[in-house]
C-alpha atoms as a PDB file:
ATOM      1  CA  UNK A   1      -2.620  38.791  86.326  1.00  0.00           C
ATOM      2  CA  UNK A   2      -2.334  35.069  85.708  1.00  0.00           C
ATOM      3  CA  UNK A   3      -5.083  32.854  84.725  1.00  0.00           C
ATOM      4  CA  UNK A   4      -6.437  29.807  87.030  1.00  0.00           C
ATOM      5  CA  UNK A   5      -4.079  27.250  85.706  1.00  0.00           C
ATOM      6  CA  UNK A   6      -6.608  24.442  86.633  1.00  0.00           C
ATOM      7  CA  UNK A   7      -8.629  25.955  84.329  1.00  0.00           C
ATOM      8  CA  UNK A   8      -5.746  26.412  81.333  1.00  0.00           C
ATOM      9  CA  UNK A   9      -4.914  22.728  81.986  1.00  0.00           C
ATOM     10  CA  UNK A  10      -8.391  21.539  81.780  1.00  0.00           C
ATOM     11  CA  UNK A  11      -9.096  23.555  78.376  1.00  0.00           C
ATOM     12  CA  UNK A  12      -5.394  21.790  76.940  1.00  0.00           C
ATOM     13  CA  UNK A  13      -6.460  18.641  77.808  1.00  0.00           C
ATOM     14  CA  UNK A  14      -9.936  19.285  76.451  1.00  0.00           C
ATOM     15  CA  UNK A  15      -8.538  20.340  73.077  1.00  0.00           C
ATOM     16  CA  UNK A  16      -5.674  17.952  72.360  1.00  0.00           C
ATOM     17  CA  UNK A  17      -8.087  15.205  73.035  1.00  0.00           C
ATOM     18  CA  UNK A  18     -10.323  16.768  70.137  1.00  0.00           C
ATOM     19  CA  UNK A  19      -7.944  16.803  67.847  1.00  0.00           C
ATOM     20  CA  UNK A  20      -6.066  13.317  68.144  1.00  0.00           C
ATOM     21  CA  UNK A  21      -9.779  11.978  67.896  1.00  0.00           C
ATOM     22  CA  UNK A  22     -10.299  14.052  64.559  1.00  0.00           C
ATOM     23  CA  UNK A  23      -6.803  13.196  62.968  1.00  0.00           C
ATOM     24  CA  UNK A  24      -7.933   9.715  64.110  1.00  0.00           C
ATOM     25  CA  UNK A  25     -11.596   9.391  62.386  1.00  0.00           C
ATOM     26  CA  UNK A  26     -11.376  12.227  59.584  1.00  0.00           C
ATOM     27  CA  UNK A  27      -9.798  11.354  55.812  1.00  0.00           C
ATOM     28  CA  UNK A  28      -6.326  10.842  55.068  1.00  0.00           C
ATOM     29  CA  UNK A  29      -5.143  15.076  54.338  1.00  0.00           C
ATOM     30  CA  UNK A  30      -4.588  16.254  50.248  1.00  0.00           C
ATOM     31  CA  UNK A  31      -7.064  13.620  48.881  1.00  0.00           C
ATOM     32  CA  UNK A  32     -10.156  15.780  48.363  1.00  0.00           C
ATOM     33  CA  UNK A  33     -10.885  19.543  48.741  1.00  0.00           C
ATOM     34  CA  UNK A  34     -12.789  18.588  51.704  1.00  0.00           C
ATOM     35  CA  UNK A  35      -9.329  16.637  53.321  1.00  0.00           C
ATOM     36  CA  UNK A  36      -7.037  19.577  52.187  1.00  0.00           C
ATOM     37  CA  UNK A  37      -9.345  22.114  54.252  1.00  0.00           C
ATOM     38  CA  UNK A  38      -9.556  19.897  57.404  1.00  0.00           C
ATOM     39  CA  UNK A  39      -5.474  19.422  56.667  1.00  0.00           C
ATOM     40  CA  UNK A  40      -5.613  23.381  56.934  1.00  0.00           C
ATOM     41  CA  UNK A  41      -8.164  23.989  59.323  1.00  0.00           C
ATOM     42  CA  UNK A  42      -5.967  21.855  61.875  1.00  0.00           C
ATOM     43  CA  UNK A  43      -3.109  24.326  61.599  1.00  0.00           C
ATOM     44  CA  UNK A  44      -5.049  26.854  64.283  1.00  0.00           C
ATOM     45  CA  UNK A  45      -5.728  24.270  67.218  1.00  0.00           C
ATOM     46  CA  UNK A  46      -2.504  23.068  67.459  1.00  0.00           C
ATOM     47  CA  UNK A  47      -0.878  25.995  67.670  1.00  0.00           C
ATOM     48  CA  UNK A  48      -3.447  27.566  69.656  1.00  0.00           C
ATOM     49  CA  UNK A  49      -2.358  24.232  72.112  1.00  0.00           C
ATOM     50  CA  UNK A  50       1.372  24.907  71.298  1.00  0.00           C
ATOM     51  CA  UNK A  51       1.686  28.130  72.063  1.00  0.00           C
ATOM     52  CA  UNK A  52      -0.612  27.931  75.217  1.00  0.00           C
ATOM     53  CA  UNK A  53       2.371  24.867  76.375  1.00  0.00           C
ATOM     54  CA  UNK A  54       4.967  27.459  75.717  1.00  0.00           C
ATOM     55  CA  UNK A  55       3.006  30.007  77.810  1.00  0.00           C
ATOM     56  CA  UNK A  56       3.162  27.773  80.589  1.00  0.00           C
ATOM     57  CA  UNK A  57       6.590  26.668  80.409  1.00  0.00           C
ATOM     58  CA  UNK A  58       8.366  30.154  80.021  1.00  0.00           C
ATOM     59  CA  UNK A  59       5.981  32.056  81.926  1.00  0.00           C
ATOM     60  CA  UNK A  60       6.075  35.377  79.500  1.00  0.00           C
ATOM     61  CA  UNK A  61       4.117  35.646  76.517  1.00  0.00           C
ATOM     62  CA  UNK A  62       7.255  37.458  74.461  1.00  0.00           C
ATOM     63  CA  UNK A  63       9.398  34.319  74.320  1.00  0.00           C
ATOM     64  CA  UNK A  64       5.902  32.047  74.380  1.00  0.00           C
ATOM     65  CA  UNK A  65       5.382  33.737  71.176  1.00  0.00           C
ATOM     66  CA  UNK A  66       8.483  33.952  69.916  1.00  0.00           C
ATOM     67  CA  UNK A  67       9.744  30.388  69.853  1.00  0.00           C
ATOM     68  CA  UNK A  68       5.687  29.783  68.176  1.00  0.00           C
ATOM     69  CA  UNK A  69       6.985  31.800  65.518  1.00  0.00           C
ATOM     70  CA  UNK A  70      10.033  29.935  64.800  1.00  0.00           C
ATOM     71  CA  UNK A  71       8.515  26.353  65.128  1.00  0.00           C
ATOM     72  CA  UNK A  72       6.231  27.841  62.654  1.00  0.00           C
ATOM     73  CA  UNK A  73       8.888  28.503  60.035  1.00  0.00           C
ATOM     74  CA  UNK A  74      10.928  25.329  61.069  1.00  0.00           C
ATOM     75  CA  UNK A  75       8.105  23.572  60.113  1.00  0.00           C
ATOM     76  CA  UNK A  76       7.350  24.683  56.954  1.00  0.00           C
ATOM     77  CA  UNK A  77      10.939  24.603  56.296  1.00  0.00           C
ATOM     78  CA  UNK A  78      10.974  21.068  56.588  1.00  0.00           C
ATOM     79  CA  UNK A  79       7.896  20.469  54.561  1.00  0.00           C
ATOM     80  CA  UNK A  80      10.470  22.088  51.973  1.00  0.00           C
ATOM     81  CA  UNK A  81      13.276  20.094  52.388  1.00  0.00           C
ATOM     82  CA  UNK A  82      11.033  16.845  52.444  1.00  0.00           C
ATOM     83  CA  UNK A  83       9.688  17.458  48.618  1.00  0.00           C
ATOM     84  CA  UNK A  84       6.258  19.462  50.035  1.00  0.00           C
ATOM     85  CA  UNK A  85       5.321  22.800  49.336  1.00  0.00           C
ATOM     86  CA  UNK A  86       5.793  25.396  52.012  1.00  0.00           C
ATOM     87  CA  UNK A  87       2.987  27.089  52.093  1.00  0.00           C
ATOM     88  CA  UNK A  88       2.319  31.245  53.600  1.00  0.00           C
ATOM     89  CA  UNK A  89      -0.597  30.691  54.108  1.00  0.00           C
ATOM     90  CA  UNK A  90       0.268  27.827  56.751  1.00  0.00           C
ATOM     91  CA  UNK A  91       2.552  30.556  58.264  1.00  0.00           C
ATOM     92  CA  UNK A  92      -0.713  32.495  58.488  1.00  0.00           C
ATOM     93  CA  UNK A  93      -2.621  29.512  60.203  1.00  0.00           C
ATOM     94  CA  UNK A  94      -0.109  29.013  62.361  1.00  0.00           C
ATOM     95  CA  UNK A  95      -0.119  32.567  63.530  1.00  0.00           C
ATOM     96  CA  UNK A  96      -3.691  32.893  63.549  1.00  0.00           C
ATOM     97  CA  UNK A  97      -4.002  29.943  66.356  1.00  0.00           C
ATOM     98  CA  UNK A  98      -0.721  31.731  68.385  1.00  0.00           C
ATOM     99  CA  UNK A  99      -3.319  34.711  68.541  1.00  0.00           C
ATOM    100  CA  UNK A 100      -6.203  32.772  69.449  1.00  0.00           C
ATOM    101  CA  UNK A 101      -3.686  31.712  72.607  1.00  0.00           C
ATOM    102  CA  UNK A 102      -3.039  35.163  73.535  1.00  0.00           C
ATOM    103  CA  UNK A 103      -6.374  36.237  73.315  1.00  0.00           C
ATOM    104  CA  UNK A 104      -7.857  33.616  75.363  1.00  0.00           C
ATOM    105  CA  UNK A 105      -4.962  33.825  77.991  1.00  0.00           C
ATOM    106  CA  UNK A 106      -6.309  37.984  78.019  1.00  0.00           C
ATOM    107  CA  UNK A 107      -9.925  37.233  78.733  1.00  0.00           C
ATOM    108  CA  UNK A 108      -8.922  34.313  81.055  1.00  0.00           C
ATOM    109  CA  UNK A 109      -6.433  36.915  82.869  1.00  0.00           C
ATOM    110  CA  UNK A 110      -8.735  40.337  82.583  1.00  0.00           C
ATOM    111  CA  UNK A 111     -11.386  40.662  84.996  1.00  0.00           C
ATOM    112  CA  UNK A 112     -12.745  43.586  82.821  1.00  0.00           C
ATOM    113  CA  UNK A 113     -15.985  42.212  81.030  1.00  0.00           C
ATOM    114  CA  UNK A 114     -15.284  45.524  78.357  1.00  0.00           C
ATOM    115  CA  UNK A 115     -11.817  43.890  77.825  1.00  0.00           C
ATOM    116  CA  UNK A 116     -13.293  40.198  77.949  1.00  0.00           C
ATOM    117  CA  UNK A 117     -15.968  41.220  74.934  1.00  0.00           C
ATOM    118  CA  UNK A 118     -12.929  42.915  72.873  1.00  0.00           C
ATOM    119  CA  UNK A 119     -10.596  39.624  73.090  1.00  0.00           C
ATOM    120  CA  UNK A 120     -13.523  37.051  73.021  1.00  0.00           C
ATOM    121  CA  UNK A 121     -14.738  39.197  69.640  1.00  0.00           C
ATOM    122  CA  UNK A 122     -11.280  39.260  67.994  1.00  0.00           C
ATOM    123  CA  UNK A 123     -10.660  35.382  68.917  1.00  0.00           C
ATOM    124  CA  UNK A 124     -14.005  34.263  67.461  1.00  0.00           C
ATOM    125  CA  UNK A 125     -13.389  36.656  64.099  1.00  0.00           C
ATOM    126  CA  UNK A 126      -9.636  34.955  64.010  1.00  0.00           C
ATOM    127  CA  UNK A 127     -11.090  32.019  64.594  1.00  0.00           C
ATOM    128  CA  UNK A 128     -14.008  32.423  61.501  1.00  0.00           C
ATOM    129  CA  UNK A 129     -11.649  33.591  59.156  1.00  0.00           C
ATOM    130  CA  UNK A 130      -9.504  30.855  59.451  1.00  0.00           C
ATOM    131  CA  UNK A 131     -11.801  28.025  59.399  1.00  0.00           C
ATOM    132  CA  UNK A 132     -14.051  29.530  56.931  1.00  0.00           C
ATOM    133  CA  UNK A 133     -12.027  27.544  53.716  1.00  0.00           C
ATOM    134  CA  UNK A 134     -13.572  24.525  55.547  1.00  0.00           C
ATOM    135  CA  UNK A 135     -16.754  26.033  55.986  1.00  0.00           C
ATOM    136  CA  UNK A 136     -16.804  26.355  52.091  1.00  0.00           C
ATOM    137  CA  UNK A 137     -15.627  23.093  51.414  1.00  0.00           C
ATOM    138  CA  UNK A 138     -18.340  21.452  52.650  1.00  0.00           C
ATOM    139  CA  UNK A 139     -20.750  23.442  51.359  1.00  0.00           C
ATOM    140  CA  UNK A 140     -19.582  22.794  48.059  1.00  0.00           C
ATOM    141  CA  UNK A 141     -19.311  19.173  48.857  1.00  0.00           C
ATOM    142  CA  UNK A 142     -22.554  18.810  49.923  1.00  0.00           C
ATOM    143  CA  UNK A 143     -24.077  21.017  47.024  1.00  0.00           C
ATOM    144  CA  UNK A 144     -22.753  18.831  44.448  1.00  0.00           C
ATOM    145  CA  UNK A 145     -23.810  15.312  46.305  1.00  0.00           C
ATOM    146  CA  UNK A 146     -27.088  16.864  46.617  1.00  0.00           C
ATOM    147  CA  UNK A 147     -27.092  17.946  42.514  1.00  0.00           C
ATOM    148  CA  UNK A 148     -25.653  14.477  41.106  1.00  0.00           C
ATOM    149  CA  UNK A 149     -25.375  13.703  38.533  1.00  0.00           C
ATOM    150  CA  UNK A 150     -24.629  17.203  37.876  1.00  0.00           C
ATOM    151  CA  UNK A 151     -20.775  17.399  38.273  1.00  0.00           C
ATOM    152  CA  UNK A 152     -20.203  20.980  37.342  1.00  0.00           C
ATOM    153  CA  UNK A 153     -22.408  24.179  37.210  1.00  0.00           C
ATOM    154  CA  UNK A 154     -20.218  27.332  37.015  1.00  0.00           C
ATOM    155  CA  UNK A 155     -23.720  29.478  37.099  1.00  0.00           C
ATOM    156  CA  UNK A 156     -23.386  28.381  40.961  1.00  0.00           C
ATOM    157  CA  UNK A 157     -20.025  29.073  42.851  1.00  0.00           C
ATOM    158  CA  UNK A 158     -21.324  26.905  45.621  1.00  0.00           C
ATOM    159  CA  UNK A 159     -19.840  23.956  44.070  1.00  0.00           C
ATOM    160  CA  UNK A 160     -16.513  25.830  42.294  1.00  0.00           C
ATOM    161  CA  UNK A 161     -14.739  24.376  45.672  1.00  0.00           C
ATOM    162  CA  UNK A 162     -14.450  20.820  43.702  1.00  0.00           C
ATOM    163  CA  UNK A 163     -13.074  22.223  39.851  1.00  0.00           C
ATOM    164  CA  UNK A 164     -10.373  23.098  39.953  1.00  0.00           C
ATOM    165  CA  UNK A 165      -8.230  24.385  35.923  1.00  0.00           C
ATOM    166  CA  UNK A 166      -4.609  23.052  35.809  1.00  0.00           C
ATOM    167  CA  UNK A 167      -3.762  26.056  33.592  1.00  0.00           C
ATOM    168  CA  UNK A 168      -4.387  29.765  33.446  1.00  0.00           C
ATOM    169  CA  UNK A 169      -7.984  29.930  34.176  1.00  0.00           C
ATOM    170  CA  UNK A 170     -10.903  32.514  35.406  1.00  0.00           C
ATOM    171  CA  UNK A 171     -14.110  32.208  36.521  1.00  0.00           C
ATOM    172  CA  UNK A 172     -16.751  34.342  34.578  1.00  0.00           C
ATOM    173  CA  UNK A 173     -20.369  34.440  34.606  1.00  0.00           C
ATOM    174  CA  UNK A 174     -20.625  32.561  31.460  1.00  0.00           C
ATOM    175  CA  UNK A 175     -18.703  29.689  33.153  1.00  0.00           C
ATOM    176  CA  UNK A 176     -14.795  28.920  33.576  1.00  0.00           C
ATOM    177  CA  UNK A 177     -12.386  29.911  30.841  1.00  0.00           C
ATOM    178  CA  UNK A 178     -10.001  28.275  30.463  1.00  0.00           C
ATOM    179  CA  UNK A 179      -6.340  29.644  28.465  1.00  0.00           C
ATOM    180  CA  UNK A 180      -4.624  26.726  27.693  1.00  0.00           C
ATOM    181  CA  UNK A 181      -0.643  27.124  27.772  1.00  0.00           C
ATOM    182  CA  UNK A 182       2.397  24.845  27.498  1.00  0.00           C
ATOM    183  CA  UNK A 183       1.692  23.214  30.502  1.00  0.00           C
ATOM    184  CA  UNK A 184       1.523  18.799  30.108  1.00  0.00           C
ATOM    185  CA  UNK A 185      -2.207  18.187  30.128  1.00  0.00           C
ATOM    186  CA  UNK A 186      -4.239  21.560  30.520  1.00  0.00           C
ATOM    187  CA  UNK A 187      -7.797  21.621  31.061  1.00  0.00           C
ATOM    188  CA  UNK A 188      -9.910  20.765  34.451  1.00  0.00           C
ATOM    189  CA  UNK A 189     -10.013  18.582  37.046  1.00  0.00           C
ATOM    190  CA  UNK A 190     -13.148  17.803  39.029  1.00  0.00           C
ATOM    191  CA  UNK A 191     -12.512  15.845  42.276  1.00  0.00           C
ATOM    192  CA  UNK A 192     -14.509  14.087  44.514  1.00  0.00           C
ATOM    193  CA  UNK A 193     -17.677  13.317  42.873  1.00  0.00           C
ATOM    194  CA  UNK A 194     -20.669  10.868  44.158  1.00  0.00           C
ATOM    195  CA  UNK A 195     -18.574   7.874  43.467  1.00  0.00           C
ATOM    196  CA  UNK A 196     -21.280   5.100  42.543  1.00  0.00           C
ATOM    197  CA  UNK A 197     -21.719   5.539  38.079  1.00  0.00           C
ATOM    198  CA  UNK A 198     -23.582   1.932  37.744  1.00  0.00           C
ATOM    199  CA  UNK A 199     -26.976   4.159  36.233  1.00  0.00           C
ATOM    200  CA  UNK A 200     -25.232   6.016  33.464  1.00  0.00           C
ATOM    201  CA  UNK A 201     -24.079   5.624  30.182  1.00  0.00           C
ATOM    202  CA  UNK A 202     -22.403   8.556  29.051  1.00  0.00           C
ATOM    203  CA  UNK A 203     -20.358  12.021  30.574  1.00  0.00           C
ATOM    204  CA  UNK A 204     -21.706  15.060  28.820  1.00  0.00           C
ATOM    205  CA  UNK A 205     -19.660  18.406  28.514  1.00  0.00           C
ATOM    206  CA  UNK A 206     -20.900  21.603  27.653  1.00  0.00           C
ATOM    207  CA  UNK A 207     -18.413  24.184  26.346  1.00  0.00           C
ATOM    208  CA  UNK A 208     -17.032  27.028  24.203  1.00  0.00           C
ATOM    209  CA  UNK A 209     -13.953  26.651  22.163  1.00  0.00           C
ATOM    210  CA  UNK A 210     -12.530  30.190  20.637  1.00  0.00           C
ATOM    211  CA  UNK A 211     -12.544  31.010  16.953  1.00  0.00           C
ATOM    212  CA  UNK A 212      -9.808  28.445  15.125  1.00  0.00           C
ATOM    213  CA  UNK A 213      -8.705  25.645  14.380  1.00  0.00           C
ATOM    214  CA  UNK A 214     -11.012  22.150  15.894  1.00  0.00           C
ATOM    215  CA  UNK A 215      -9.028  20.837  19.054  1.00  0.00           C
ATOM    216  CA  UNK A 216      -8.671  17.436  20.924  1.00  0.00           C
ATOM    217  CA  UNK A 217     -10.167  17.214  24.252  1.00  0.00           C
ATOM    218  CA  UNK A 218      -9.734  14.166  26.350  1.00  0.00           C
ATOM    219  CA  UNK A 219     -11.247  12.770  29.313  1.00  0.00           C
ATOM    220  CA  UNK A 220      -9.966  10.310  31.589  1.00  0.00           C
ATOM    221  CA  UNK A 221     -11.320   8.982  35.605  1.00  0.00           C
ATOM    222  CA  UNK A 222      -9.491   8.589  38.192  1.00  0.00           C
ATOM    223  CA  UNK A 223     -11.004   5.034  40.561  1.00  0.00           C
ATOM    224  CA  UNK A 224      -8.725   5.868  43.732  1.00  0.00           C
ATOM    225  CA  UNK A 225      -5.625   7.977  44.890  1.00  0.00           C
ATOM    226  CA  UNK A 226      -2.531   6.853  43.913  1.00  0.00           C
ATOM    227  CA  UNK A 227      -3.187   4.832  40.951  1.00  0.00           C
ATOM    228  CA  UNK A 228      -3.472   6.079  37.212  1.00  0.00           C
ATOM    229  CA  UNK A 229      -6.632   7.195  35.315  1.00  0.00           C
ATOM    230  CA  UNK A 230      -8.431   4.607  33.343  1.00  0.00           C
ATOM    231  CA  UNK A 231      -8.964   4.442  29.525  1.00  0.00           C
ATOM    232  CA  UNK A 232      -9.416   7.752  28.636  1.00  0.00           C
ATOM    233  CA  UNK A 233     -11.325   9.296  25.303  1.00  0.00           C
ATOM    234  CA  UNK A 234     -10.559  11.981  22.998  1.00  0.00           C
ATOM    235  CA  UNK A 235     -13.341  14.122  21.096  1.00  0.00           C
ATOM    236  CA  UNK A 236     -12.896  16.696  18.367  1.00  0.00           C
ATOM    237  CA  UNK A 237     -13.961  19.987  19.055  1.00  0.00           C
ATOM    238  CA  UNK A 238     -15.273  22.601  16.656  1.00  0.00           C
ATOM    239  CA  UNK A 239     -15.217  25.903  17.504  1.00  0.00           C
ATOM    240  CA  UNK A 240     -18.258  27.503  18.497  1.00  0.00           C
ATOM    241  CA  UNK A 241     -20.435  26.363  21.695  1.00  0.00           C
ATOM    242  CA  UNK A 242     -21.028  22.729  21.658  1.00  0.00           C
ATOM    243  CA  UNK A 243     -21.849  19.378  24.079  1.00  0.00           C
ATOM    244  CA  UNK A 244     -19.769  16.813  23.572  1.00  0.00           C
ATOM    245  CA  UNK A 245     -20.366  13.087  24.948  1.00  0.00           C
ATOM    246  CA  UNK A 246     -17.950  10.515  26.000  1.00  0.00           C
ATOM    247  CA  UNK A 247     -19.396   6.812  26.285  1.00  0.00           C
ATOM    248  CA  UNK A 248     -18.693   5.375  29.724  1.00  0.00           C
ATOM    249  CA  UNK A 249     -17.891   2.325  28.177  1.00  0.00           C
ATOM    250  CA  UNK A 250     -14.604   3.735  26.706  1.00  0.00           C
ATOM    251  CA  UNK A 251     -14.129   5.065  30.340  1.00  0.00           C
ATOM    252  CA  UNK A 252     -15.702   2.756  32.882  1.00  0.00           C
ATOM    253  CA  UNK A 253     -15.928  -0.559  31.488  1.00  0.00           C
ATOM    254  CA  UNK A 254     -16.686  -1.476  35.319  1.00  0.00           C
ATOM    255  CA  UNK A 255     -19.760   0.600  36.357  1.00  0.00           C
ATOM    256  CA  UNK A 256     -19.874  -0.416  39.334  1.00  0.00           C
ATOM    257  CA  UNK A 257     -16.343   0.827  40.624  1.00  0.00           C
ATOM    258  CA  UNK A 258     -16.257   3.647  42.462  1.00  0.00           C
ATOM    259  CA  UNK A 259     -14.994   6.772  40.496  1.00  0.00           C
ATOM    260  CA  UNK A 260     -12.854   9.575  42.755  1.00  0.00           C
ATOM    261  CA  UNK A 261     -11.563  12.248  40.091  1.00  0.00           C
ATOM    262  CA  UNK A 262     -12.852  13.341  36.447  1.00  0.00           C
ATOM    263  CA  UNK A 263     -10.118  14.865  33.899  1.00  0.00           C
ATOM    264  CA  UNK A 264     -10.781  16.597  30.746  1.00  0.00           C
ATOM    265  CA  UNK A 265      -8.212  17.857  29.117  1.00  0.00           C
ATOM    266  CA  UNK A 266      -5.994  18.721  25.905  1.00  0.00           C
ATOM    267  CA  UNK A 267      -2.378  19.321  25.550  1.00  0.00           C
ATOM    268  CA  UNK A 268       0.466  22.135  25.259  1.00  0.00           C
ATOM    269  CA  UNK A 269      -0.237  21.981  21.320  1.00  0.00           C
ATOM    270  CA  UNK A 270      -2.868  24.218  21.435  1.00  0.00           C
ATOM    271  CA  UNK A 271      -1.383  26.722  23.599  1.00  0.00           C
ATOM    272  CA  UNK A 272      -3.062  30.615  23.395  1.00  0.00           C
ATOM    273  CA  UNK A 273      -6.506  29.055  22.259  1.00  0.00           C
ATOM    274  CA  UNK A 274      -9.963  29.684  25.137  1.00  0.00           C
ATOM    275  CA  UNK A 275     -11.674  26.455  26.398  1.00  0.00           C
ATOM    276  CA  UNK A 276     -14.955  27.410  28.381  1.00  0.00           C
ATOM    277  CA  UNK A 277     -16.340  24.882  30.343  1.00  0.00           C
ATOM    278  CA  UNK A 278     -20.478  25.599  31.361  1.00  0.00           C
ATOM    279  CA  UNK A 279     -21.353  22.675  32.943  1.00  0.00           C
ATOM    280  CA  UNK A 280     -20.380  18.718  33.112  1.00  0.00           C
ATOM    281  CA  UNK A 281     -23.421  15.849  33.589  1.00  0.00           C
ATOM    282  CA  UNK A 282     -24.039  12.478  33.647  1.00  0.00           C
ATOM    283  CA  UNK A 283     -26.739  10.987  31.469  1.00  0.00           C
END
């Protein structure tokens, strides 16, 4: 049985009008956690929307589905040729909105209500599990707005979304520890704080370095994408747990610009040695 195309063109219209609205009036995707979840989250509409097209045009779902699943590798294919990172999980996305199609075409097709509850239930689970990144991206995002100047509390994985380690690193419940290796500047990277600094003088740390020798730790801010970190400052660390301050006039000498990234890191010198970061604060 084929569904009321009236109907099928009405909910294609509906939802490619969404979305060119939301690419329109949402952030520029990879610039935030919050933008690289929307950037994801998009991956299920429009191939719910492709697919659905396909449907229409070759009238069987096998070769509907089929050519979904090679535009889906063509495109991350591309990405790869182009310098971006192909990503499985994309693949996943991708599938996950071709299902979404199906299942909707089912319960639009079915006059069954038994079979309308099994493929509404299995859309809207699809559906959850894909979007739920998102879901936890703004959570976080709003958790640490809501907790500035705190930047980072690893008692709380609500706001773990916006730290993320640029080496080995594990989250443990005495905070995030971090094994530094040969890579250029290990250590973390918290994005997308509240951007406005003006009231504060100094960024506080508090951490764990392993048994040793002291280390150097630096910390640097990024003011916008694209551009380099400002003046950044190094502090010695003694092993042992410690709080360490960096002035904000070494790193901010304009308090009033907005800030979009904090870095603290060391280097590949000091590979094998355990950093563990607690928490990060403004004072």
């Amino acid at each position: 049985m084929t569904p009321n195309t009236r109907n099928l063109r009405l909910v294609v219209l509906c939802a490619i009008t969404v979305l060119l609205i939301a690419q329109q009036v949402l952030s520029v995707p990879g610039q935030t956690p919050l933008d690289k979840a929307l950037h994801n989250a998009f991956h299920l509409p429009w191939f719910f929307i492709v697919t659905l097209g396909l449907r229409v045009w070759f009238r069987a779902w096998p070769a509907a589905l089929l050519t979904a699943c090679a535009l889906s590798f063509a495109s991350e294919g591309v990405q790869h040729l182009t310098g971006r990172e192909a990503s499985i999980l994309d693949l996943v996305r991708n599938g996950a909105g071709s299902a979404a199609a199906w299942l909707l075409w089912q319960i639009m097709a079915t006059s069954l209500s038994g079979r309308r509850w099994l493929y509404g239930s299995l859309a809207i689970l699809i559906t959850a599990a894909t979007l739920s990144p998102l879901a936890a991206a703004l959570v976080s995002k709003q958790y640490i707005d809501n907790r500035f100047p705190l930047l980072l509390d690893m008692s709380d994985r609500r706001g773990h979304a916006h730290a993320r380690a640029t080496s080995s690193a594990s989250a443990t419940p005495d905070g995030l520890l971090l094994s530094i290796d040969a890579s250029p500047w290990p250590g973390l990277h918290l994005s997308d704080p509240v951007p406005d600094w003006s009231g504060y003088t100094a960024l506080t740390i508090d951490l764990t370095l392993d048994a040793g020798a002291p280390i150097d730790l630096f910390a640097g801010l990024l003011l916008k994408p694209g551009d380099g970190i400002t003046d950044f400052s190094i502090r010695r660390i003694e092993p042992g747990r410690a709080r360490v301050t960096f002035p904000l006039d070494a790193l901010l000498p304009q308090r009033r610009v907005p800030v979009h990234d904090v870095f603290l890191y060391t280097t590949g010198a000091y590979t094998g040695r355990h950093l563990t970061f607690h928490s990060v604060w403004l004072d």
